[in-house]
C-alpha atoms as a PDB file:
ATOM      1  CA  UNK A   1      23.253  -9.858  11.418  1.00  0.00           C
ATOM      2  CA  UNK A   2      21.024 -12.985  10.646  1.00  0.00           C
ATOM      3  CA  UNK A   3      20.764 -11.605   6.961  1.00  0.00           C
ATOM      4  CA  UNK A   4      24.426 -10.511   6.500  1.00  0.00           C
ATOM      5  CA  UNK A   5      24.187  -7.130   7.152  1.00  0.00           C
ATOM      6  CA  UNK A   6      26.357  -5.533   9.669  1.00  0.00           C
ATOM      7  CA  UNK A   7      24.422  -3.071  12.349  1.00  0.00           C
ATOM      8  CA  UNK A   8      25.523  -0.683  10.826  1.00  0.00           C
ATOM      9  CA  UNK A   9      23.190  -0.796   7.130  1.00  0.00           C
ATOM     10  CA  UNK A  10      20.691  -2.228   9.080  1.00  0.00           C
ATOM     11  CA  UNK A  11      20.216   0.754  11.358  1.00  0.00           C
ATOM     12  CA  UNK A  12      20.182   3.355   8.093  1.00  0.00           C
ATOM     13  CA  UNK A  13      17.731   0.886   6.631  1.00  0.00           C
ATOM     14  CA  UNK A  14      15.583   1.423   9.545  1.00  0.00           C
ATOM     15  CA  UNK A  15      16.059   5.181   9.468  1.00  0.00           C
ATOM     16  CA  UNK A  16      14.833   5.170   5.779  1.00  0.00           C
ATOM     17  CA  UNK A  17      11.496   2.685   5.945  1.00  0.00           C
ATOM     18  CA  UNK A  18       9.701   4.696   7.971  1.00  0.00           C
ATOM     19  CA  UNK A  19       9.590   7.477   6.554  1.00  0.00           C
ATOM     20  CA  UNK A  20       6.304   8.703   4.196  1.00  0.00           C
ATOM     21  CA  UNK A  21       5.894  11.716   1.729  1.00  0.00           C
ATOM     22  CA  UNK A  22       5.654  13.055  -1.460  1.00  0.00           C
ATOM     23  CA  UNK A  23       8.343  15.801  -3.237  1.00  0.00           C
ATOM     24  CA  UNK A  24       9.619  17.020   0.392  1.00  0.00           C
ATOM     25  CA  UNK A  25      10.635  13.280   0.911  1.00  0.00           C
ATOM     26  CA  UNK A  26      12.114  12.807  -2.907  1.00  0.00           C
ATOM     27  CA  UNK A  27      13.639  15.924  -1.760  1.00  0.00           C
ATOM     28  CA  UNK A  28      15.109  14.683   1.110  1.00  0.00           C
ATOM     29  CA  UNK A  29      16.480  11.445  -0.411  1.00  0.00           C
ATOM     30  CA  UNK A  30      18.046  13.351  -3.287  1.00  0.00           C
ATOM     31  CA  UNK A  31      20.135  15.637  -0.413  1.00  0.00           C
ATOM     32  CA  UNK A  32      21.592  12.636   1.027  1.00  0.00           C
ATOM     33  CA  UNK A  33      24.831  12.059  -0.185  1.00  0.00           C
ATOM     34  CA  UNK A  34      24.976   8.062   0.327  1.00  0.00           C
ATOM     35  CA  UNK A  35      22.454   7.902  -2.272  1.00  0.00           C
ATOM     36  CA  UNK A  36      23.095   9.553  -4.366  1.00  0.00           C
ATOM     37  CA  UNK A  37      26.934   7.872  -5.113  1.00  0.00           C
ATOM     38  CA  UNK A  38      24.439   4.786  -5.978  1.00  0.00           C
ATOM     39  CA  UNK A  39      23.785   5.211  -9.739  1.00  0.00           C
ATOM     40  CA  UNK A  40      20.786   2.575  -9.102  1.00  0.00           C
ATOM     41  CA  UNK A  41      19.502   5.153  -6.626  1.00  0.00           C
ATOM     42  CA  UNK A  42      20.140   7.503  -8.845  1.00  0.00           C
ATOM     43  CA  UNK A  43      18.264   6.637 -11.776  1.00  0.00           C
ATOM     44  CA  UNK A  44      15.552   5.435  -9.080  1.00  0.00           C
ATOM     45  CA  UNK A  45      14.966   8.786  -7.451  1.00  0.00           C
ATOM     46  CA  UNK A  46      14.865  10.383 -11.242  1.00  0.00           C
ATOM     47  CA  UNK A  47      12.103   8.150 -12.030  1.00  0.00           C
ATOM     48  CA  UNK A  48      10.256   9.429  -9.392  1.00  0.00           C
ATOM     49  CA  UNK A  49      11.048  12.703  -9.780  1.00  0.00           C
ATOM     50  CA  UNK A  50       9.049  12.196 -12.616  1.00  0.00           C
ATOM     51  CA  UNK A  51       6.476  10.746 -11.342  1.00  0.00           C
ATOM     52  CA  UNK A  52       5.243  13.386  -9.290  1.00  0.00           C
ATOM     53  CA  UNK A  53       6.070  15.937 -12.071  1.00  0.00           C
ATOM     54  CA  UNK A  54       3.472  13.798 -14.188  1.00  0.00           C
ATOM     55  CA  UNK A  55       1.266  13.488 -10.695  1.00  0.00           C
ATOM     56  CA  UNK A  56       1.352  17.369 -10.281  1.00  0.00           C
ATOM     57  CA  UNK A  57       0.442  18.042 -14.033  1.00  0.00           C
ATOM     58  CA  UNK A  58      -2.663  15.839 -13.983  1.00  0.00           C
ATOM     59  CA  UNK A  59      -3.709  17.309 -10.390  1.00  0.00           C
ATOM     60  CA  UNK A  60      -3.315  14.338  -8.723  1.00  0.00           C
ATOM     61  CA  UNK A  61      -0.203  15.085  -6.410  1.00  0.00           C
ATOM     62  CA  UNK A  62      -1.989  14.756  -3.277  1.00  0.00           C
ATOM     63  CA  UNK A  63      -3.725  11.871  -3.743  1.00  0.00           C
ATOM     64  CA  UNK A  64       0.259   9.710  -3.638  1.00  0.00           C
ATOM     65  CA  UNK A  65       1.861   9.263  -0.912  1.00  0.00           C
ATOM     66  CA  UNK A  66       5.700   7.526  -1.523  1.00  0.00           C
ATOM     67  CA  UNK A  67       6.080   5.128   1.311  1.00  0.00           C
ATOM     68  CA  UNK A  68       9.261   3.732   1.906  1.00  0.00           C
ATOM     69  CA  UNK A  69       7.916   1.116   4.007  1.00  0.00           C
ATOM     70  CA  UNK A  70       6.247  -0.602   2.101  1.00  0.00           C
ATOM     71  CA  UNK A  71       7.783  -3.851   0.466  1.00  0.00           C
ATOM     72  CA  UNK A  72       5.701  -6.820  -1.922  1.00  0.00           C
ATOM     73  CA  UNK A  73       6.944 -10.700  -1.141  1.00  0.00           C
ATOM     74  CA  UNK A  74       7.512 -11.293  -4.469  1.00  0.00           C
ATOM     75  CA  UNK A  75      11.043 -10.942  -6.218  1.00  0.00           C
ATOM     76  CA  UNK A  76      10.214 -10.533  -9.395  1.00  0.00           C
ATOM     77  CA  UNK A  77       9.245  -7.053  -8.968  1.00  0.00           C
ATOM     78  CA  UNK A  78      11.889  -5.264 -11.210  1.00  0.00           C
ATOM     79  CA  UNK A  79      10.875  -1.003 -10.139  1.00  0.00           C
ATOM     80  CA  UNK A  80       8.487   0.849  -8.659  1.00  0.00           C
ATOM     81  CA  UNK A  81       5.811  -1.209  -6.573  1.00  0.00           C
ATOM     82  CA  UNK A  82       2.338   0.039  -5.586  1.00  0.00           C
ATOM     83  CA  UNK A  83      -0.899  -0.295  -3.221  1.00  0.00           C
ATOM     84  CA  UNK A  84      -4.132   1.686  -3.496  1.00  0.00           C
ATOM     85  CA  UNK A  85      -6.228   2.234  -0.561  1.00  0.00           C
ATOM     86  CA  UNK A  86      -9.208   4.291  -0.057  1.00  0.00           C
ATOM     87  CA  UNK A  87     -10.827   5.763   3.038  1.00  0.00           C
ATOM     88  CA  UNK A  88     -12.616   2.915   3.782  1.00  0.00           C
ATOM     89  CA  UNK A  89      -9.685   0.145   3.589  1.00  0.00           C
ATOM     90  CA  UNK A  90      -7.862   1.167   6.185  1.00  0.00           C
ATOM     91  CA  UNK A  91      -8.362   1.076   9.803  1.00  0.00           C
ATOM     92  CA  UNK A  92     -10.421   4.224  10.763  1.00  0.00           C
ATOM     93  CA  UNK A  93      -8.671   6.914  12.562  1.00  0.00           C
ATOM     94  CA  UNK A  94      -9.945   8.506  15.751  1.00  0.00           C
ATOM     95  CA  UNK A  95     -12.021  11.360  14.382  1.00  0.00           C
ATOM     96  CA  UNK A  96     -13.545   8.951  11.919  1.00  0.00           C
ATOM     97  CA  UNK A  97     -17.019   8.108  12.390  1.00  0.00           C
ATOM     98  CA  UNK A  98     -16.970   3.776  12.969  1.00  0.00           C
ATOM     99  CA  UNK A  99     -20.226   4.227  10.862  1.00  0.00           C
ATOM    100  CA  UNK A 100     -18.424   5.001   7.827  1.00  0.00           C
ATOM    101  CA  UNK A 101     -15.480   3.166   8.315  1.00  0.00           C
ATOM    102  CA  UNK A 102     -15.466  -0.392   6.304  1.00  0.00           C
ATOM    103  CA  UNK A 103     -15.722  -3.051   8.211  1.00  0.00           C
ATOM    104  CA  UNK A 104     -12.566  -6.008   8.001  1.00  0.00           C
ATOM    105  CA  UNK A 105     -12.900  -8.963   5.570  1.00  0.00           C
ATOM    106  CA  UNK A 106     -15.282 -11.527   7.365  1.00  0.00           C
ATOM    107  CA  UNK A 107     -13.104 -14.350   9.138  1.00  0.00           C
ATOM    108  CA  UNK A 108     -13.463 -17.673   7.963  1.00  0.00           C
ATOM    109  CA  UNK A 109     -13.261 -19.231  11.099  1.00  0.00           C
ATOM    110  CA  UNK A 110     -16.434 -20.591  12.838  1.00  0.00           C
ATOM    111  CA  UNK A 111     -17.666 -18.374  14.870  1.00  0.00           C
ATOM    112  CA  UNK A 112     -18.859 -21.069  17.360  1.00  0.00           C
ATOM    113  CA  UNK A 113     -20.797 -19.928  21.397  1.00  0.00           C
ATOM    114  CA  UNK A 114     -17.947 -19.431  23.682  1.00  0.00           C
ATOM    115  CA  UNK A 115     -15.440 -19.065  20.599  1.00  0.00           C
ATOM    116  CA  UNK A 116     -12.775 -16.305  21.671  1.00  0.00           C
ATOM    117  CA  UNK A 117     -13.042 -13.436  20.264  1.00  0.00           C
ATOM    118  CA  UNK A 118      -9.932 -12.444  18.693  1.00  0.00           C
ATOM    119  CA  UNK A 119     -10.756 -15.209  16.702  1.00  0.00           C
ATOM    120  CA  UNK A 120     -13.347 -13.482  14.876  1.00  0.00           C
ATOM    121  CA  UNK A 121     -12.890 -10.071  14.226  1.00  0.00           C
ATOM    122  CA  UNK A 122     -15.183  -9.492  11.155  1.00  0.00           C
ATOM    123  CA  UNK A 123     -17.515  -6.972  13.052  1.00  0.00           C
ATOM    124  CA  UNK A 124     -14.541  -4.383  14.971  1.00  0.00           C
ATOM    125  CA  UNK A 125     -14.301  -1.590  13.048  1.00  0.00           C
ATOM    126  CA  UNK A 126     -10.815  -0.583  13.989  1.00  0.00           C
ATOM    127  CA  UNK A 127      -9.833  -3.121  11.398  1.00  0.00           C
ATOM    128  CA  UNK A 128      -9.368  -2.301   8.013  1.00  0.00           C
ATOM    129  CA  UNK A 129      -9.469  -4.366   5.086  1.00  0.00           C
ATOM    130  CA  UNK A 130      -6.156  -3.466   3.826  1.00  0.00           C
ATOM    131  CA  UNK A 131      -5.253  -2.096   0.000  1.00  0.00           C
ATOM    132  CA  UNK A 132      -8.079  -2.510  -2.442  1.00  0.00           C
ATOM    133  CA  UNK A 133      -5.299  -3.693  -5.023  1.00  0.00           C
ATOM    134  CA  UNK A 134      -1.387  -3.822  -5.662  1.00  0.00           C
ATOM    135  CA  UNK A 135       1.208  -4.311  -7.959  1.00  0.00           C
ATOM    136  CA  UNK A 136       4.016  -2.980 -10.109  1.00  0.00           C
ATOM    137  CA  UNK A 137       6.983  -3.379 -12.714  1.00  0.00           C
ATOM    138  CA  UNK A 138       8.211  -6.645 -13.297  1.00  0.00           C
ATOM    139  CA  UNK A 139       9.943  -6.398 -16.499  1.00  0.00           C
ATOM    140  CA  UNK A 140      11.949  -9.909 -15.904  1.00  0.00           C
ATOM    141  CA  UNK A 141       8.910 -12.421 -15.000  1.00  0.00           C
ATOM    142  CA  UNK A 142       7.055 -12.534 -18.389  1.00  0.00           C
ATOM    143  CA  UNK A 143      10.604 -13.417 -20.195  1.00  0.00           C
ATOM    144  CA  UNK A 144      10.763 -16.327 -18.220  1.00  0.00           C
ATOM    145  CA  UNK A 145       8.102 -17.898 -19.885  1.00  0.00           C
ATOM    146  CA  UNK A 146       8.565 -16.782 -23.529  1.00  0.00           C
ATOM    147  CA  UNK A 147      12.421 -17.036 -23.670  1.00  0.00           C
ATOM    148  CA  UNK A 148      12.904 -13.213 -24.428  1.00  0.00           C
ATOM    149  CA  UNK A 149      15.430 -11.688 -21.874  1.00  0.00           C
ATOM    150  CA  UNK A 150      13.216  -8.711 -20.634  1.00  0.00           C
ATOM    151  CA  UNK A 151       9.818  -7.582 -21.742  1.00  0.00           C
ATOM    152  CA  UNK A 152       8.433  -4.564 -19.652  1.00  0.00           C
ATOM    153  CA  UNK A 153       5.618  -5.069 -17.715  1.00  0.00           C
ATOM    154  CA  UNK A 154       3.733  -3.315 -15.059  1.00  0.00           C
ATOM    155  CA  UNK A 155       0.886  -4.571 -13.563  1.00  0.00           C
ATOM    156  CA  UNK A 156      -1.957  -4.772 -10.986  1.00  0.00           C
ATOM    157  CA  UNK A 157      -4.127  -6.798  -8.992  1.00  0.00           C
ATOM    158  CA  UNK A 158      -7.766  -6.126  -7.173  1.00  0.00           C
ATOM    159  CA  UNK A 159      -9.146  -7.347  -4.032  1.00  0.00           C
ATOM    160  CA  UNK A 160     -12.523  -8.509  -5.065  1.00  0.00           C
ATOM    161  CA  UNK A 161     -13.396  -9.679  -1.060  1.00  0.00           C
ATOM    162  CA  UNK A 162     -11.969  -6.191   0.008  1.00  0.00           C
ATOM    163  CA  UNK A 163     -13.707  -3.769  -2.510  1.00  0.00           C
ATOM    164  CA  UNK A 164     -17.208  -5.593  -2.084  1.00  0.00           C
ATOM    165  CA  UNK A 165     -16.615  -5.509   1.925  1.00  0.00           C
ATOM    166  CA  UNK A 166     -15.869  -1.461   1.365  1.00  0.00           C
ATOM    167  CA  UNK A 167     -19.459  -1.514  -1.024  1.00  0.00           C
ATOM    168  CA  UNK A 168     -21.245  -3.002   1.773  1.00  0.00           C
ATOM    169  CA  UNK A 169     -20.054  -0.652   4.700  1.00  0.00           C
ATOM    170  CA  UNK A 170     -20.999   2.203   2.473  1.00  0.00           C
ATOM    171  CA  UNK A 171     -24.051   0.664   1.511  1.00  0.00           C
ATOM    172  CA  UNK A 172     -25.388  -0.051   5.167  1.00  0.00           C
ATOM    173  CA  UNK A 173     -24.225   3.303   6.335  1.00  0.00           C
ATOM    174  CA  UNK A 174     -26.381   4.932   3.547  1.00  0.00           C
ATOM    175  CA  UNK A 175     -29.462   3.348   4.228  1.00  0.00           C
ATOM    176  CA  UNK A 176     -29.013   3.594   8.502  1.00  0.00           C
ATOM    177  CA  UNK A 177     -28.447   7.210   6.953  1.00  0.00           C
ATOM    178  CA  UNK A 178     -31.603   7.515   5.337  1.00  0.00           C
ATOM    179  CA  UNK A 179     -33.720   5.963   8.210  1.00  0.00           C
ATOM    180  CA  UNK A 180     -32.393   8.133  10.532  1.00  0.00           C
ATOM    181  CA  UNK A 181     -33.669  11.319   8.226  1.00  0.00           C
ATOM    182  CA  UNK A 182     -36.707   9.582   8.417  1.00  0.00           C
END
């Protein structure tokens, strides 16, 4: 109750965050009553209804998945928010070969004789690097600064570190490739 919520909300919050999909999840959300009395919710859920009508027409439907969980820091995020991963940003799973997983972003700490090694993680590959880039609407923040109440933006970031460390893995695993052909 540290954020004035009663156990309640805060329970059905945690019942909705983890859950991942694509239309059976829309699906789902649009079936639960709760919601759908929200007209926010509402309009939300119609949005990405079309979304994945749009994602479907361009064959790219399973290539999305809608995560609930996931949540930017930033408030001035106004709709829909966004990461994009690829197989080699994310930790690898257990049938994937280490050899083409990425390897993590290199720590910046010293990596000194004796230094622990949780300390320096740069060369486990069941680390990922993460999303390659994020973003999404903010149709509030760009007003701020020109005195206009809301101008719609949407927008994007890339992980320069995180795609080059993902270039690099796939780079060194092609040519250990090659010289094992050899």
């Amino acid at each position: 109750m540290r954020k004035g919520l009663d156990a309640e909300a805060a329970d059905k919050i945690g019942e909705y965050v983890v859950q991942k999909g694509q239309k059976d999840l829309l699906s789902k959300l649009q079936a639960d009553a709760k919601l759908t009395a929200n007209e926010s919710m509402k309009a939300g859920m119609a949005d990405m209804e079309l979304l994945f009508d749009y994602l479907e027409a361009f064959n790219a439907l399973e290539t999305v998945s809608f995560d609930l969980s996931l949540a930017r820091g930033l408030d001035y995020y106004t709709g829909v928010i966004y990461e994009i991963v690829t197989e080699g940003s994310s930790a690898p799973l257990a049938s994937v070969s280490t050899a083409a997983a990425a390897p993590p972003k290199p720590s910046r700490k010293s990596t000194k004789a004796g230094a622990d090694f949780d300390e320096d993680r740069s060369s486990d590959p069941s680390v990922g690097v993460g999303s390659v880039a994020a973003g999404g609407r903010y149709d509030n923040l760009v007003g701020m600064f020109s005195g206009k109440n809301q101008i719609p933006c949407v927008g994007i970031s890339f992980g320069v570190d995180r795609i080059f460390s993902i270039t690099k893995a796939r780079m060194e695993a092609d040519k250990k490739r090659r010289a094992s052909t050899k």
